[in-house]
Protein backbone atom coordinates (compact mmCIF):
# COMPACT_ATOMS: atom_id res chain seq x y z
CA UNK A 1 -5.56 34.77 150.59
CA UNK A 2 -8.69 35.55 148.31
CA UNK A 3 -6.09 37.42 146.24
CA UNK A 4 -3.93 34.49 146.24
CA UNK A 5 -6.42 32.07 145.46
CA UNK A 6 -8.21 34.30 142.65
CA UNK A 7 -4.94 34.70 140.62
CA UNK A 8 -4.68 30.61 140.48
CA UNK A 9 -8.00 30.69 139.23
CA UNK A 10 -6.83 32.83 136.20
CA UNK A 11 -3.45 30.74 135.21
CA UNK A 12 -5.08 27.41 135.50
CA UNK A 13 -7.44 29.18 133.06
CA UNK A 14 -4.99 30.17 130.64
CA UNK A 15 -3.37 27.14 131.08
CA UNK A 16 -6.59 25.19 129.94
CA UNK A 17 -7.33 27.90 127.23
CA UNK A 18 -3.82 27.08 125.97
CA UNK A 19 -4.35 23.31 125.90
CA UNK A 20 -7.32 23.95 123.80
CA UNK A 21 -5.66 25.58 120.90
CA UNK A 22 -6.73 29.12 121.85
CA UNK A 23 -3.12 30.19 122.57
CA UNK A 24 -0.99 32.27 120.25
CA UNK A 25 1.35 29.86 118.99
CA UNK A 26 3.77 31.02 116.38
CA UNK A 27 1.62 32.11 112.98
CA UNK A 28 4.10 31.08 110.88
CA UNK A 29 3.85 27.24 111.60
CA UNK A 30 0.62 26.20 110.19
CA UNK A 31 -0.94 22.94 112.28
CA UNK A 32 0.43 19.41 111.51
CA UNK A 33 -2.62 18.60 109.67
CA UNK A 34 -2.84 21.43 107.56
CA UNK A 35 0.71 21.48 106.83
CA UNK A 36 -0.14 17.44 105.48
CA UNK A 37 -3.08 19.03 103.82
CA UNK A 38 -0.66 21.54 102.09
CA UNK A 39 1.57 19.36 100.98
CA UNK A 40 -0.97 16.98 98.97
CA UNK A 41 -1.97 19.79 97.62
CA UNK A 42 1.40 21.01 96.12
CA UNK A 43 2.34 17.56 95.28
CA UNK A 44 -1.20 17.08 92.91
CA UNK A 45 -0.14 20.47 91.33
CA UNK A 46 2.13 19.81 87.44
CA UNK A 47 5.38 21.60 87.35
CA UNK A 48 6.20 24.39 85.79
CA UNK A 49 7.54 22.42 83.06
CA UNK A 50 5.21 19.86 83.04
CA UNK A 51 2.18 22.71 81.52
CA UNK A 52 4.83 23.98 79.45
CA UNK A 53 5.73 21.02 77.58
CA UNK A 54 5.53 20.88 73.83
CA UNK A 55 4.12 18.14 71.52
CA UNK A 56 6.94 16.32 70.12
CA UNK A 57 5.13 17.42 66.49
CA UNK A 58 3.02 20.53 66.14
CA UNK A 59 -0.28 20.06 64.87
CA UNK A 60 -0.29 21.97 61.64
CA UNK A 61 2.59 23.69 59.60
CA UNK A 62 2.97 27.47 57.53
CA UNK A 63 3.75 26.36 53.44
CA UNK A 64 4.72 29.04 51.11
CA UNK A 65 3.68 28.66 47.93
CA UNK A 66 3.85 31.49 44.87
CA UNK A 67 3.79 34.16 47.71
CA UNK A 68 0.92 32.90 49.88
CA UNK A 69 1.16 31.17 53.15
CA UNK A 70 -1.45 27.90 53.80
CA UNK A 71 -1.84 26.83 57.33
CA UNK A 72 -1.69 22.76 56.53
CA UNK A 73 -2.06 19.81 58.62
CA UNK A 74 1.60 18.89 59.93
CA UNK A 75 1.50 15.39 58.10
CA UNK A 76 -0.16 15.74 54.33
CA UNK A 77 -0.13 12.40 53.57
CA UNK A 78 -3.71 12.14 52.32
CA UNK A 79 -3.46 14.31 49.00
CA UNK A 80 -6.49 14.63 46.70
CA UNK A 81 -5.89 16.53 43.18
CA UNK A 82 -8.88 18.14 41.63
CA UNK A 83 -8.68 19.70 38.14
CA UNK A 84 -4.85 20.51 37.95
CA UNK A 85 -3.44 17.81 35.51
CA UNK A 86 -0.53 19.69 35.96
CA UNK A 87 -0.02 18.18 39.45
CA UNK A 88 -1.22 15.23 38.04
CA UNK A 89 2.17 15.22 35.99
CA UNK A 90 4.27 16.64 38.77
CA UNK A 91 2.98 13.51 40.83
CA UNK A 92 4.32 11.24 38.07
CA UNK A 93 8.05 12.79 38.27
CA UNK A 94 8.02 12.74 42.43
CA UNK A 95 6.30 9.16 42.72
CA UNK A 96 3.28 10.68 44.48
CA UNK A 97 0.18 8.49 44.97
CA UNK A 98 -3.04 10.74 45.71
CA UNK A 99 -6.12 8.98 47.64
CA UNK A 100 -8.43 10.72 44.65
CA UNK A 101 -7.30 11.71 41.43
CA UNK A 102 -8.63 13.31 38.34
CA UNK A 103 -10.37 10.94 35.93
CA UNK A 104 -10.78 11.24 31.97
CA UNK A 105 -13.98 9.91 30.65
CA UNK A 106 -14.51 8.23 33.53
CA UNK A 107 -10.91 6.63 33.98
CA UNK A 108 -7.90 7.01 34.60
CA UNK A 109 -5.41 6.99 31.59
CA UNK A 110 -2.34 5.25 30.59
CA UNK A 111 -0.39 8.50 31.41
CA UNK A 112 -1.08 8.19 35.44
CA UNK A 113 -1.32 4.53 35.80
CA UNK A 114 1.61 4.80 37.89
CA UNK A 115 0.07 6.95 40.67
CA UNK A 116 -3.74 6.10 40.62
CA UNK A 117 -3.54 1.98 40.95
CA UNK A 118 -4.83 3.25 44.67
CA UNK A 119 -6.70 6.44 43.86
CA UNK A 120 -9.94 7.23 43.96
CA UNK A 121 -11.92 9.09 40.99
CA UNK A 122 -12.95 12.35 42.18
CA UNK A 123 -14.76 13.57 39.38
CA UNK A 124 -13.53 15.10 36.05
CA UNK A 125 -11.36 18.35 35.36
CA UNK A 126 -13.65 20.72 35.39
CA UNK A 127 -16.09 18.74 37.42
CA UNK A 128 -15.24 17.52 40.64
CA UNK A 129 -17.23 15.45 42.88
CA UNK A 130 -17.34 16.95 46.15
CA UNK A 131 -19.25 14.13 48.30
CA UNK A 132 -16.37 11.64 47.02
CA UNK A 133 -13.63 14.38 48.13
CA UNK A 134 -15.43 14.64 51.34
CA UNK A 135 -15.47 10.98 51.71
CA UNK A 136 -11.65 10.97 51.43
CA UNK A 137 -10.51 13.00 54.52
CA UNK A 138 -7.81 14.72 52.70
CA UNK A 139 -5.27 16.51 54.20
CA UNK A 140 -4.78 18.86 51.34
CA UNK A 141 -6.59 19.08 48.07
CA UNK A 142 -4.29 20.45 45.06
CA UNK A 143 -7.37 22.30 43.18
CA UNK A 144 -6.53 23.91 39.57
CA UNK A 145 -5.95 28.00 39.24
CA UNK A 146 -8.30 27.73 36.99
CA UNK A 147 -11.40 27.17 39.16
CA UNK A 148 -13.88 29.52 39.73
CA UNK A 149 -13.85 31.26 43.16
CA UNK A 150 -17.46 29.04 43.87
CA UNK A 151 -15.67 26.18 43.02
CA UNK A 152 -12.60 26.93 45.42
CA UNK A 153 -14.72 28.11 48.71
CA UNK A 154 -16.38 24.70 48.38
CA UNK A 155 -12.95 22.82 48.17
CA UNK A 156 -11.92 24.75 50.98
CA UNK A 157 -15.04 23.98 53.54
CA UNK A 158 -13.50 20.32 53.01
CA UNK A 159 -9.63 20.38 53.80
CA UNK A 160 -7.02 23.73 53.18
CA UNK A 161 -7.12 24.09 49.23
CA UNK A 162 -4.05 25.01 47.44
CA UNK A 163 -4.43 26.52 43.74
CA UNK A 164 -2.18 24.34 41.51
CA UNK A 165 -0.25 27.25 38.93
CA UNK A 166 -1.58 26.15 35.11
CA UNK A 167 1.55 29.01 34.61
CA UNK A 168 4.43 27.52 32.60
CA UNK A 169 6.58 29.51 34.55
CA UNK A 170 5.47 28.42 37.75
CA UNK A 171 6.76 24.68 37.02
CA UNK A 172 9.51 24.65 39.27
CA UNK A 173 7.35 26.23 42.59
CA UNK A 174 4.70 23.88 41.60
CA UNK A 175 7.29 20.83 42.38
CA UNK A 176 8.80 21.94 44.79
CA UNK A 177 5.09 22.51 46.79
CA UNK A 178 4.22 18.74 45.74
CA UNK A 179 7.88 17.86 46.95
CA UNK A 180 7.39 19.97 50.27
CA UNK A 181 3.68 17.90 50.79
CA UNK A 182 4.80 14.48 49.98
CA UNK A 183 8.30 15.05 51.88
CA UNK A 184 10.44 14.57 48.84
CA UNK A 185 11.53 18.16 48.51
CA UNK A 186 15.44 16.34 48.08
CA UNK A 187 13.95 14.23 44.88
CA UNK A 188 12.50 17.37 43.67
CA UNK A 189 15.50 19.58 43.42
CA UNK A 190 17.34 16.40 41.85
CA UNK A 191 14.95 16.16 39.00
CA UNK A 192 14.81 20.13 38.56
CA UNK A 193 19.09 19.94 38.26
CA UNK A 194 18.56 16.98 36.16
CA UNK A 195 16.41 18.77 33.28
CA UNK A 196 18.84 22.01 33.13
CA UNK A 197 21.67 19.92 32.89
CA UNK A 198 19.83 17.82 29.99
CA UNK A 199 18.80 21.50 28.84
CA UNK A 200 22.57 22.42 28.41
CA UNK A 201 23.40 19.19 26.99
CA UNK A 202 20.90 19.65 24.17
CA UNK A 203 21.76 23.19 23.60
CA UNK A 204 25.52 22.14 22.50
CA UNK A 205 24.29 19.44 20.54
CA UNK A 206 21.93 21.24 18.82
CA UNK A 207 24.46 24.44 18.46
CA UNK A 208 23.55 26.49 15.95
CA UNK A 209 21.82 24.29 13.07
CA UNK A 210 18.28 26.08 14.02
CA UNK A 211 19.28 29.44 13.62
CA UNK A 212 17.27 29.96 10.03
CA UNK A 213 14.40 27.51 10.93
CA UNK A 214 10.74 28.16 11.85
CA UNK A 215 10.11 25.37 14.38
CA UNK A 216 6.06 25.02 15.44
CA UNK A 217 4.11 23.02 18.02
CA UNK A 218 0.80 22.88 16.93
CA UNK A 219 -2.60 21.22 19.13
CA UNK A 220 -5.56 19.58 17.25
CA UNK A 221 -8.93 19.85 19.06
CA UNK A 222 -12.17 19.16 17.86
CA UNK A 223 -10.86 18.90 13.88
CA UNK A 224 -8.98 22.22 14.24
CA UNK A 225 -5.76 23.15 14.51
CA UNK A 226 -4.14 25.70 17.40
CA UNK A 227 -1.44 27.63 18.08
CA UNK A 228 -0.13 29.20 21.44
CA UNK A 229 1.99 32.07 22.87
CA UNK A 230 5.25 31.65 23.31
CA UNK A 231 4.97 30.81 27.11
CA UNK A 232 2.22 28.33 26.49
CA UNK A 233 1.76 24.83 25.73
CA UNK A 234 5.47 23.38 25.23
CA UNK A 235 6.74 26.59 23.48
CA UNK A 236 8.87 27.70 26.48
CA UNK A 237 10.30 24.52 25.89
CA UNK A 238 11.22 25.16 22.19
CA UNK A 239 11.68 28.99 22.71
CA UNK A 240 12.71 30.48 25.86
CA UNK A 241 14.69 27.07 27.21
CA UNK A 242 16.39 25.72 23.80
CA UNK A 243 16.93 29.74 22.27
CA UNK A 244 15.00 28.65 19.07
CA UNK A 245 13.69 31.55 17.21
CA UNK A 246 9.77 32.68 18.10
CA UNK A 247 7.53 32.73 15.34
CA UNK A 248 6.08 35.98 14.47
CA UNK A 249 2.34 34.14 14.16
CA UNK A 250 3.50 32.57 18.25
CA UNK A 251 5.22 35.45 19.20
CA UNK A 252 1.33 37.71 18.42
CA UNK A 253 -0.60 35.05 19.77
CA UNK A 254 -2.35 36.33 23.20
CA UNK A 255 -4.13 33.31 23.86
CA UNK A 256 -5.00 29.55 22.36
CA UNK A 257 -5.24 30.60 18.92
CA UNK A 258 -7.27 29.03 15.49
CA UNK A 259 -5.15 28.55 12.68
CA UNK A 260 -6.49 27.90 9.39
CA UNK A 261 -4.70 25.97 6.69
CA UNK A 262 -4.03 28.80 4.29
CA UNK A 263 -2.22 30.48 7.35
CA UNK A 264 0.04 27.78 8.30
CA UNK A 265 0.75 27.37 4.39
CA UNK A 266 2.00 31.49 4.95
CA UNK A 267 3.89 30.14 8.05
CA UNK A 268 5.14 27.37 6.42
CA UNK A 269 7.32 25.66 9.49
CA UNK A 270 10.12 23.38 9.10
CA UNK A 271 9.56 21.59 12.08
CA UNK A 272 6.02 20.84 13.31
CA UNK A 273 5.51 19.39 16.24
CA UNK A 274 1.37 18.40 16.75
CA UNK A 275 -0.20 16.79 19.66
CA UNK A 276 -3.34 14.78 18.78
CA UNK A 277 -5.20 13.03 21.60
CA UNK A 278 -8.60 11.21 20.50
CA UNK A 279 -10.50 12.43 23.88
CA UNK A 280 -10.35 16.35 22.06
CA UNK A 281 -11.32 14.75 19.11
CA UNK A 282 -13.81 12.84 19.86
CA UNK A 283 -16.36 14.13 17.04
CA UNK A 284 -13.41 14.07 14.44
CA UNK A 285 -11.64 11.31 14.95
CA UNK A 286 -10.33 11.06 11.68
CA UNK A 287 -8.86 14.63 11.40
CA UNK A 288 -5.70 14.88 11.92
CA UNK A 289 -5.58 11.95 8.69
CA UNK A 290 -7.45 14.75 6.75
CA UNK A 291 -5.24 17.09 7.68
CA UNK A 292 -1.86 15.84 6.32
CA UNK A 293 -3.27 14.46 3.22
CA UNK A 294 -4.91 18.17 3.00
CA UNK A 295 -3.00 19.92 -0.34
CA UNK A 296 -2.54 22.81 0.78
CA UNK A 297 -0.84 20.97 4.37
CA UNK A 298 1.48 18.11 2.24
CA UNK A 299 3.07 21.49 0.36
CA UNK A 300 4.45 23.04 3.85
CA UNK A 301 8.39 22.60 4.22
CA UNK A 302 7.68 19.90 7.54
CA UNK A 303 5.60 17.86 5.48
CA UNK A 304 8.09 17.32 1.85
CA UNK A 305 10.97 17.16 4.12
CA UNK A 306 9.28 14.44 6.48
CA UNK A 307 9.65 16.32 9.53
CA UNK A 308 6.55 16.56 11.24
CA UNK A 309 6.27 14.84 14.83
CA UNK A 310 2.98 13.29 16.13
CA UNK A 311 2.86 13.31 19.97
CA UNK A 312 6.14 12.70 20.81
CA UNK A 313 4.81 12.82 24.12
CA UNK A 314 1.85 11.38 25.78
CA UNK A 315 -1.44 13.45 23.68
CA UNK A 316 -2.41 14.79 27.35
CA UNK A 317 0.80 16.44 28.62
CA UNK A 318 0.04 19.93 29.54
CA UNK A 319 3.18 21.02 28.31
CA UNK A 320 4.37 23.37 31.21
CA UNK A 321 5.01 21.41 33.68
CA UNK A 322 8.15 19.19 34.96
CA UNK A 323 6.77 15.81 33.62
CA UNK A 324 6.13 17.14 29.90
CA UNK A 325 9.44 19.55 29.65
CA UNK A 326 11.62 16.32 31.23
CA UNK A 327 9.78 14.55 28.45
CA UNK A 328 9.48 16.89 25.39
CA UNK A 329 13.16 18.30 25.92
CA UNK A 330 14.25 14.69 25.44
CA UNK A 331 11.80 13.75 22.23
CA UNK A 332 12.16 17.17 20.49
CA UNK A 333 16.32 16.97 20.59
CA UNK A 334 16.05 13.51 19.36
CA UNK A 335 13.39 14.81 16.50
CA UNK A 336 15.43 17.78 15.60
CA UNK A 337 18.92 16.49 15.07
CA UNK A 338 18.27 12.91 12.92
């Protein structure tokens, strides 16, 4: 009976034990309110696609440009240009309006009054104003290829720089980098088939009528007079795009080059084509009038046979770029067939 009664004792115990949660229920199925618990938690938790999402627009973009790569800001819409004119022009032929733009004696000029009515001066060429760049939150800044390295690091502390090629032979990269920043890279290509297809139209119209000419583009600054090499200035224009023959005194020139009088009386061109602005003459503003009442100038061959040219395009065209070729291809065809 003790026996009896002793082994109740120890099931009611278990029995209790059990009751309590001490038993060994199944240890796969957690309790009801943990399993709750659990199921918050995997609720609160994203997706695997959810953390993998991507931003309907990344935040920056890769441009090549004359065999670099520039890590940009996706959208470039805030350009400032800072000592490449030649941009300046390119931003004429695309329509481009910059938030700060190059100014010339403290203005803009007639020549980009049709992209600066909403820009901002940003100092000279070969001076710009960093504090008014910095002001501008540019995306981009367009900086010359011409600036010292100084000049560049300081551009670049401000937004991602680009060096804008002064290289004639560059012109048609250099658009197509404005085109690829403004997001007309379409208009870009247009104009660049436009001005070989004028180029091929004004090669059969000229024909062959040039063949024993000496043709000359010639710059006056500060009362002298300056030649270029052949790929300078708007000689690739004249030379390398239109086949007329290179002048020996072009074709030895290394860099901007002095001419005197008695030299271009030994040249002696038939066509001269001379770009005078009054901003490089500023100290001689009557020069280029002493120069073609000169003597020894009124006896060259351009002179007697009233064919020398006086800016035919806009005094400040650089001359390689896609604004001045469009525009000097189209004045210097008219000027050398009437």
């Amino acid at each position: 009976m003790k026996t009896m009664k002793l082994l109740s004792g120890l099931m009611a115990l278990m029995l209790m034990l059990t009751a309590c949660g001490g038993g060994t229920a199944d240890p796969g199925a957690a309790p009801a309110a943990q399993q709750a618990a659990d199921n918050a938690n995997t609720a609160a938790e994203p997706s695997p696609q959810e953390t993998e999402s991507v931003p309907a627009e990344a935040d920056t973009k890769v441009v090549k440009y004359l065999d670099q790569e520039y890590i940009l800001p996706a959208q470039t819409e805030r350009i400032v240009i800072t000592g490449a004119v030649e941009a300046m022009e390119d931003a004429i032929v695309l329509d481009v309006n910059p938030v700060g733009a190059i100014s010339f004696a403290g203005e803009f000029p007639p020549l980009f009054e049709s992209i600066t009515k909403n820009a901002q001066s940003v100092g000279e060429k070969t001076e710009p104003n960093f504090e008014t760049i910095l002001s501008l939150k540019p995306d981009v800044i367009l900086g010359s290829s011409k600036f010292k390295p100084e000049v560049a690091e300081q551009l670049n502390k401000i937004a991602p720089t680009i060096p804008y090629s002064h290289i004639s032979t560059n012109w048609e990269s250099n658009l197509r980098l404005l085109g690829e920043l403004s997001g007309k890279q379409e208009l870009a290509e247009q104009e660049i088939e436009k001005y070989k297809a004028d180029l091929e139209a004004a090669k059969s119209l000229i024909g062959d009528s040039l063949t024993e000419k000496k043709v000359l583009a010639l710059r006056v600054r500060a009362g002298e007079m300056y030649i270029y090499p052949a790929e300078v200035f708007f000689n690739p224009v004249l030379y390398e795009d239109l086949g007329i023959a290179v002048p020996d005194e072009v074709a030895a020139a290394e860099a901007q080059e002095l001419i005197s009088k008695e030299r271009m009386a030994e040249m002696n061109p038939d066509y001269l084509f001379v770009q005078f602005s009054p901003d490089e003459n500023r100290e001689t503003p009557n020069a280029w009038e002493e120069l073609q009442n000169d003597p020894i100038l009124k006896n060259l061959n351009a002179f007697k046979n009233g064919t020398v040219f006086v800016n035919v395009v806009d005094p400040l065209a650089q001359g390689g770029t896609a604004y001045s070729k469009i525009a000097f291809l189209k004045a210097a065809v008219e000027s050398l067939t009437q």
